[in-house]
C-alpha atoms as a PDB file:
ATOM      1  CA  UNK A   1       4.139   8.842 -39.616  1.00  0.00           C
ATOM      2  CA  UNK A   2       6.023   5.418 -38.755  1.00  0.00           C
ATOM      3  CA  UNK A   3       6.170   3.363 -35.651  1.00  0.00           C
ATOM      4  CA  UNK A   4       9.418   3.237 -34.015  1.00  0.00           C
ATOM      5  CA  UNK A   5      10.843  -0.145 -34.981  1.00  0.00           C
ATOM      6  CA  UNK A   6      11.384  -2.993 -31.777  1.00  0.00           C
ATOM      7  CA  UNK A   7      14.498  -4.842 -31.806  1.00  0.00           C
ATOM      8  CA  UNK A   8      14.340  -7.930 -29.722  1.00  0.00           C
ATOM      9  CA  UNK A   9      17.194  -8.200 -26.761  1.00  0.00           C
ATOM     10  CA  UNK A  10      18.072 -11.426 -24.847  1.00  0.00           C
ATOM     11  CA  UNK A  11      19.682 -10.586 -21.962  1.00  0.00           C
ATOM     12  CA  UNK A  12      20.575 -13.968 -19.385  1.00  0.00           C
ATOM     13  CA  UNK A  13      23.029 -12.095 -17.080  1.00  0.00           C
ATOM     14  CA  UNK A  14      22.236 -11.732 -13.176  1.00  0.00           C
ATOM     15  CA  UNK A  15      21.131  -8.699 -11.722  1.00  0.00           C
ATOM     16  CA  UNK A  16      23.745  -7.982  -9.140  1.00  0.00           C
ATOM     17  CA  UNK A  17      24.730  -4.757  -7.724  1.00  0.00           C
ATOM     18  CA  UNK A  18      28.382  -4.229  -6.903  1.00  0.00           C
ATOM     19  CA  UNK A  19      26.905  -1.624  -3.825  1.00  0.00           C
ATOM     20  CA  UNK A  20      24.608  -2.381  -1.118  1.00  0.00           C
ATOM     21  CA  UNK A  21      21.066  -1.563  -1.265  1.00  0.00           C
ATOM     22  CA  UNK A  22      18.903  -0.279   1.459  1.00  0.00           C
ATOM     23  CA  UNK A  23      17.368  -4.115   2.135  1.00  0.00           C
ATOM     24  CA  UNK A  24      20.913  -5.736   2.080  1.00  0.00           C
ATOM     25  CA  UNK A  25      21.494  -6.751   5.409  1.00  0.00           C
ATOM     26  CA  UNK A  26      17.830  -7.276   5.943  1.00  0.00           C
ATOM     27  CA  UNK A  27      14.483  -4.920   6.721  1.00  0.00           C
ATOM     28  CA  UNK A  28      15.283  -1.765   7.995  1.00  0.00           C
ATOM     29  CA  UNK A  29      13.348  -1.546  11.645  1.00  0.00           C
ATOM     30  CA  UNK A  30      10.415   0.309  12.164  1.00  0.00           C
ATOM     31  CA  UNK A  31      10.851   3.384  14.273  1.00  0.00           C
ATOM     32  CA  UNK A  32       9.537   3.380  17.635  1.00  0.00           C
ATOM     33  CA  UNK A  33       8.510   6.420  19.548  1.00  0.00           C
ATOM     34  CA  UNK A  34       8.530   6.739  23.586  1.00  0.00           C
ATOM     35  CA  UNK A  35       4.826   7.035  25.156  1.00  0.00           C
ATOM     36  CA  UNK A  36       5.592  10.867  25.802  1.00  0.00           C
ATOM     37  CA  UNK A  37       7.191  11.578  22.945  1.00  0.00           C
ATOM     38  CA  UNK A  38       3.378  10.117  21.361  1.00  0.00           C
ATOM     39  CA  UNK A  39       1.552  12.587  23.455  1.00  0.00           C
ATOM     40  CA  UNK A  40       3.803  15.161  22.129  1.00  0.00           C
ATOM     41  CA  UNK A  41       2.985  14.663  18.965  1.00  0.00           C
ATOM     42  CA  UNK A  42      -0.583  14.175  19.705  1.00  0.00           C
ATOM     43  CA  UNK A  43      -0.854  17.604  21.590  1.00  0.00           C
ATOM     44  CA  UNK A  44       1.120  19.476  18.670  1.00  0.00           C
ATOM     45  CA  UNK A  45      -1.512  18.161  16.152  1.00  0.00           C
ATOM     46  CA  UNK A  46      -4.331  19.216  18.326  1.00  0.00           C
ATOM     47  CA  UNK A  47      -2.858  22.943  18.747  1.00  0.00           C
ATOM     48  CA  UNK A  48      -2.313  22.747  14.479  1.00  0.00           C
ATOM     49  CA  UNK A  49      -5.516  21.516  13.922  1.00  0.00           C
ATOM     50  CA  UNK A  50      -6.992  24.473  16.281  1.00  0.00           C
ATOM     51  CA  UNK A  51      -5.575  26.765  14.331  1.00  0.00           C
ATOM     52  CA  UNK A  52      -6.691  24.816  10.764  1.00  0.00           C
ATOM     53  CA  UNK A  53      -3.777  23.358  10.058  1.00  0.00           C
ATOM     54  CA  UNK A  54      -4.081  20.192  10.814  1.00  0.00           C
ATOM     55  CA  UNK A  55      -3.377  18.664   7.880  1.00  0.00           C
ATOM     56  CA  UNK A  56      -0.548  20.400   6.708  1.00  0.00           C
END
């Protein structure tokens, strides 16, 4: 059985992309959630986790 034979490439162009990626125009902001919309989700994992699914 043979190895597979390496070939050595020299490659000196820039790595731009023609399209936008995600971190473009800078971080993408953190989400932020209202203080009820926190107890919401709070309660709801209480209720899942009362009923063994609470890490699901």
């Amino acid at each position: 059985m043979s190895s597979p034979s390496l070939i050595a490439v020299r490659d000196d162009s820039s790595m731009n992309n023609s399209r936008p990626g995600p971190r473009a125009g800078g971080p993408t902001p953190r989400r932020s959630f209202t203080p009820k919309q926190k107890l919401d989700h709070l309660a709801a994992y209480e209720d899942a986790i009362s009923r063994n699914g609470g890490g699901a």
